[in-house]
Structure formats: structure tokens, C-alpha cells
N, C-alpha and C. Protein backbone atom coordinates (compact mmCIF):
# COMPACT_ATOMS: atom_id res chain seq x y z
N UNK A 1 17.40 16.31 51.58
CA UNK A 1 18.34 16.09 50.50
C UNK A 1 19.48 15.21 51.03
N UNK A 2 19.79 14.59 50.03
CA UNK A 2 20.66 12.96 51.19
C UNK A 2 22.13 13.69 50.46
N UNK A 3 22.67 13.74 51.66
CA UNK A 3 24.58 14.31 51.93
C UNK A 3 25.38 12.99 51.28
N UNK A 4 25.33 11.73 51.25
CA UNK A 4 26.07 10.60 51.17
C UNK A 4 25.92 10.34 49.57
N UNK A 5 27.12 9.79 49.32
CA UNK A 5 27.21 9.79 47.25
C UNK A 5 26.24 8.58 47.24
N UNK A 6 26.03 7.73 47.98
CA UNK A 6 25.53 6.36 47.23
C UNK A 6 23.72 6.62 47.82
N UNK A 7 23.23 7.86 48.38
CA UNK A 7 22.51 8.13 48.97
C UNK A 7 21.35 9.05 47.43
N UNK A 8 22.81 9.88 47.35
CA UNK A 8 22.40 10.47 46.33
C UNK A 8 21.62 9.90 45.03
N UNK A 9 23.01 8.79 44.77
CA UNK A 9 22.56 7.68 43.61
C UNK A 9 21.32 6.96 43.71
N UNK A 10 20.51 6.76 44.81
CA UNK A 10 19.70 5.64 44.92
C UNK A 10 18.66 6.95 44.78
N UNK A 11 18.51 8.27 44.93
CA UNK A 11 17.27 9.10 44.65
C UNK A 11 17.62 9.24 42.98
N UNK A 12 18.49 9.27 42.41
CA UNK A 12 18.71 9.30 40.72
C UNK A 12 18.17 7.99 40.31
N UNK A 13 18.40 6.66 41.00
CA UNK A 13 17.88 5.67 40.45
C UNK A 13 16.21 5.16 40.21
N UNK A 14 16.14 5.67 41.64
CA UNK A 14 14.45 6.01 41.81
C UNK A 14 13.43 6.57 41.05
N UNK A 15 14.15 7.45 40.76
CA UNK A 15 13.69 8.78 39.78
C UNK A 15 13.26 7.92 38.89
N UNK A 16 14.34 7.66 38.19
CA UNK A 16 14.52 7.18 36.51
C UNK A 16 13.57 5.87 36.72
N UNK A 17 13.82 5.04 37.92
CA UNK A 17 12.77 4.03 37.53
C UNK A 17 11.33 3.87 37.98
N UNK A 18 10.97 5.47 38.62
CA UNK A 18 9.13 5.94 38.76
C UNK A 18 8.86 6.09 37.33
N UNK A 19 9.88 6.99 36.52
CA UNK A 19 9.21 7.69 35.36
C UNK A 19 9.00 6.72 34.88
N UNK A 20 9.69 5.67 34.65
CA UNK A 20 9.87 4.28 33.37
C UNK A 20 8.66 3.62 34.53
N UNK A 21 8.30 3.14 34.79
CA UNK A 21 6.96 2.21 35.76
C UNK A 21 5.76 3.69 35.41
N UNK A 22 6.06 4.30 35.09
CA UNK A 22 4.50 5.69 35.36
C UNK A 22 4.18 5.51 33.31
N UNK A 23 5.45 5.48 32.88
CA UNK A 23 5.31 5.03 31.28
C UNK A 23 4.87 3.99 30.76
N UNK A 24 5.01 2.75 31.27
CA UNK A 24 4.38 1.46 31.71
C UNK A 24 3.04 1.74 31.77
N UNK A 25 2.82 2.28 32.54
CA UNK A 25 1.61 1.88 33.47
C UNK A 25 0.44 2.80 32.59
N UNK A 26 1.06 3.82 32.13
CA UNK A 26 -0.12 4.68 31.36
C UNK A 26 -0.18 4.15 30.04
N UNK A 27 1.03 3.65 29.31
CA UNK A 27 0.75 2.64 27.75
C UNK A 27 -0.48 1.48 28.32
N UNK A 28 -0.06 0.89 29.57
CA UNK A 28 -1.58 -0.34 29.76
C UNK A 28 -2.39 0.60 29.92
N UNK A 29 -2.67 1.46 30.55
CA UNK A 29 -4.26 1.87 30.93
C UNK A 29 -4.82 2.34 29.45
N UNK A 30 -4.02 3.04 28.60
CA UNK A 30 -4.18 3.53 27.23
C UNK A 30 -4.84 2.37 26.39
N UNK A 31 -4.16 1.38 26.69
CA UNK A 31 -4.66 -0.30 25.92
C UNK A 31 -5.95 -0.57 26.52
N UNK A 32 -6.14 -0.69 28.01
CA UNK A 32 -7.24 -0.97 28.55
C UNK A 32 -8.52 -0.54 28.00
N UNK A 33 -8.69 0.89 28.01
CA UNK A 33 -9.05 1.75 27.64
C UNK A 33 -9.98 1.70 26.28
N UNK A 34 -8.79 1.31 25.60
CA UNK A 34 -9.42 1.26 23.97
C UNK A 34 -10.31 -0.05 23.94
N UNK A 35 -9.76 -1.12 24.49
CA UNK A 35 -10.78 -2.67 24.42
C UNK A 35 -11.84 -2.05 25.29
N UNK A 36 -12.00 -1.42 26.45
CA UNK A 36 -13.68 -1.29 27.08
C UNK A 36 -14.18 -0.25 25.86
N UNK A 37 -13.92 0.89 25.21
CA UNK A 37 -14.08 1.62 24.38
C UNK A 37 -15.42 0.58 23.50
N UNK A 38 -14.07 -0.19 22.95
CA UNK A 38 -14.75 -1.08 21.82
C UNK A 38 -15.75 -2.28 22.08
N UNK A 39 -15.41 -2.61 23.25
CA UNK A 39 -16.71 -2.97 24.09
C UNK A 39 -17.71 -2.64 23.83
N UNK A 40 -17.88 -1.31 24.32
CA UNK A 40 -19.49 -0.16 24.79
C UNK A 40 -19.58 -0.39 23.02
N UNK A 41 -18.98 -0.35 22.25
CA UNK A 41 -19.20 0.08 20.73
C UNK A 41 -19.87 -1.38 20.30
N UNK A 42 -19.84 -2.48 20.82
CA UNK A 42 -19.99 -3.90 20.42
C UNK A 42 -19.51 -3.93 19.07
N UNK A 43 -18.19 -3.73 19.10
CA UNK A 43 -17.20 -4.22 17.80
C UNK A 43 -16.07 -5.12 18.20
N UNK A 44 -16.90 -6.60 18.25
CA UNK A 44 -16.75 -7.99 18.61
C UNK A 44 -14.95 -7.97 18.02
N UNK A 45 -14.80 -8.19 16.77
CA UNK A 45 -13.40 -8.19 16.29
C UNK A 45 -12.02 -7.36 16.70
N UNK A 46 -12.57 -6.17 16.24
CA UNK A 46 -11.36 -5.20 16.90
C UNK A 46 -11.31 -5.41 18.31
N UNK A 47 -12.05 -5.37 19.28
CA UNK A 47 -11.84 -5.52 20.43
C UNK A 47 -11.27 -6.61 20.61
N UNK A 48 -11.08 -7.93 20.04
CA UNK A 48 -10.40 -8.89 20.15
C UNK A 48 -9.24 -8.58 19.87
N UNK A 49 -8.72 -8.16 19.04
CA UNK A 49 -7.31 -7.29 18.26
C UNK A 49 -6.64 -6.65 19.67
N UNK A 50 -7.36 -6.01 20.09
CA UNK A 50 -7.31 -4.69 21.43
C UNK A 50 -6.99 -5.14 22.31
N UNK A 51 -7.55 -6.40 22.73
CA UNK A 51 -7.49 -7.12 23.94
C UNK A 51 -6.37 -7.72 23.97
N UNK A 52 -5.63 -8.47 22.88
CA UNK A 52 -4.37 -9.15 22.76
C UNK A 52 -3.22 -8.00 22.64
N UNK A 53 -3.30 -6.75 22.44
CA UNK A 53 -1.94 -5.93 22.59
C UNK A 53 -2.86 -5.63 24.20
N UNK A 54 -3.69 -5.15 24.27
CA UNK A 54 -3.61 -4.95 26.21
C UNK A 54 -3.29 -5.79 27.35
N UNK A 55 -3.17 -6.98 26.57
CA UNK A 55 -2.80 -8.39 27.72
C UNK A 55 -1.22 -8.19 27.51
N UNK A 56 -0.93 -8.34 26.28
CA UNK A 56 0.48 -7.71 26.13
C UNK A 56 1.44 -6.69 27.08
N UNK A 57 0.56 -5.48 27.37
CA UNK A 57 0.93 -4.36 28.06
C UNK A 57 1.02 -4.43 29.20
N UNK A 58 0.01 -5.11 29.75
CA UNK A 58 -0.39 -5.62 31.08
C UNK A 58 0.46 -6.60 31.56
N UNK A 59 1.18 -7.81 30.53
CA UNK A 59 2.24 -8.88 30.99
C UNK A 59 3.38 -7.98 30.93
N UNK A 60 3.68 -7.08 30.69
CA UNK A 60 4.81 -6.27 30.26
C UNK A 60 5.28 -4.93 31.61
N UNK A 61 3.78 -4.44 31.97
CA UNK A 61 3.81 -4.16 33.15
C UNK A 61 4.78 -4.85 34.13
N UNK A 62 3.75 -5.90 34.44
CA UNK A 62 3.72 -7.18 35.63
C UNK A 62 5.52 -7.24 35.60
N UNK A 63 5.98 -7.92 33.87
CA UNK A 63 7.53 -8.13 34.16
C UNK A 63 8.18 -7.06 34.65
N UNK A 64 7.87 -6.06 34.59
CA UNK A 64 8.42 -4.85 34.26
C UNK A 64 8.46 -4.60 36.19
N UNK A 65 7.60 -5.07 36.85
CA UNK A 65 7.71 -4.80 38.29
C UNK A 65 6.64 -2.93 38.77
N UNK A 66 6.02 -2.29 37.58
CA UNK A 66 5.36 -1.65 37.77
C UNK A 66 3.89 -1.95 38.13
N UNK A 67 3.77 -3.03 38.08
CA UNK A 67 2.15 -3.80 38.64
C UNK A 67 2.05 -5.16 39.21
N UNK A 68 1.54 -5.34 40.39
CA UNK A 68 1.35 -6.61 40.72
C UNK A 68 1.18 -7.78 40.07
N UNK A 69 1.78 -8.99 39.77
CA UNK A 69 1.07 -10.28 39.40
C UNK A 69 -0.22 -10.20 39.17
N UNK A 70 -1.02 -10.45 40.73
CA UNK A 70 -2.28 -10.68 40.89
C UNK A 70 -3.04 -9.38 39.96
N UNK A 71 -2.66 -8.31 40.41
CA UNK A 71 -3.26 -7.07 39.53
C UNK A 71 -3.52 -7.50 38.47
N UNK A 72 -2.35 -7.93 37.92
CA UNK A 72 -2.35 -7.81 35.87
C UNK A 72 -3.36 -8.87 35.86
N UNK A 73 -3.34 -9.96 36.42
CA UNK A 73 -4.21 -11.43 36.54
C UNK A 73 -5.46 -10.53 36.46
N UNK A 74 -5.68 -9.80 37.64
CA UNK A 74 -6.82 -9.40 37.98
C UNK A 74 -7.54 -8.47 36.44
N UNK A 75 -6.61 -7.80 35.63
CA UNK A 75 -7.40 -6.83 34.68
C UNK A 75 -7.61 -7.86 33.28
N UNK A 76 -6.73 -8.94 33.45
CA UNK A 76 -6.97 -9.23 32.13
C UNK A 76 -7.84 -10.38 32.27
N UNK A 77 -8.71 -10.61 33.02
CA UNK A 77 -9.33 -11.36 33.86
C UNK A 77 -10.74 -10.95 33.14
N UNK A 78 -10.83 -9.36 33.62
CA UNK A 78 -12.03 -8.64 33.58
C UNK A 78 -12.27 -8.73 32.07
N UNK A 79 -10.85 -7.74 31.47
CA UNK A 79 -11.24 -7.92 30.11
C UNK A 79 -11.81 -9.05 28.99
N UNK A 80 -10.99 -9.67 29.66
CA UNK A 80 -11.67 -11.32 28.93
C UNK A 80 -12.83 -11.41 28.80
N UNK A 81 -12.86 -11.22 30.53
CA UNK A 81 -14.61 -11.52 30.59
C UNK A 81 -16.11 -10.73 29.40
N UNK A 82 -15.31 -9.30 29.68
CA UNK A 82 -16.40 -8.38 28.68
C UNK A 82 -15.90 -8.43 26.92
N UNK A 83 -14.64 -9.18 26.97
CA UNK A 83 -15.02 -9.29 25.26
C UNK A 83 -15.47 -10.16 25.03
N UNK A 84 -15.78 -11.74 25.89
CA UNK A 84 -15.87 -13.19 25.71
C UNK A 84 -17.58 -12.39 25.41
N UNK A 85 -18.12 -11.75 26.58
CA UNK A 85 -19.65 -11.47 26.29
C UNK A 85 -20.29 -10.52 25.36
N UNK A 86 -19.78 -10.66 24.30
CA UNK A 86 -19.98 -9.58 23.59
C UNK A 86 -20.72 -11.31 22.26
């Protein structure tokens, strides 16, 4: 447990900005989620719908500093790929 006030502050700041990056990060996987969903379902349209709020989530991440650049590159990469083949 940190004795020093500005010691203290930086475990309050931490805190608050795991929860907000863990909130992030589970709204993208939630998005992800639904476009492979609709994938396996081969429902060509909605999954297109799906895919543009999950690229959304995923650039929103990335700004957000809860996910790598390359990461977000890397998922919306994939997704592309499996709605383009549908």
C-alpha cells in the first residue's frame, strides 16, 4: 500500500483507467463477436452492418490506448477477410 499522496493518486488513477480500457475492450469483443456470429449464419448484409460498428469499436479501442495499433489492424483485418468471403 503506497504511504506517499502522489503515490496514492497514481493507484486511483490506474484503477479508474483499467476499468475504462476493460469497458473498451469487452464493447469490441461484444462487436467482434456478433459479425463472426453472423458469419457462421451466412447473413451477407447484417454482417456487413456488424462489421462497420466493430471496426468502429476496435478504432475506438486503439485511440483509446486499450489495444495495440497493430492489434486493432490485426482484427479488423481478419474480419474483413471472413465477411469479404461470404
Amino acid at each position: 500500500m503506497p504511504n506517499i499522496k502522489s503515490a496514492k493518486k497514481r493507484v486511483r488513477v490506474n484503477d479508474d483507467a483499467r476499468s475504462l480500457n476493460a469497458a473498451f475492450k469487452s464493447d469490441m469483443r461484444t462487436a467482434v463477436k456478433r459479425v463472426e456470429t453472423l458469419v457462421k449464419s451466412n447473413d451477407k448484409d447484417d454482417a456487413k452492418q456488424a462489421l462497420t460498428t466493430a471496426v468502429k469499436k476496435i478504432d475506438k479501442a486503439v485511440q483509446r490506448g486499450a489495444l495495440d495499433k497493430n492489434n486493432g489492424n490485426r482484427k479488423k483485418s481478419r474480419l474483413s477477410k471472413k465477411v469479404n468471403a461470404l
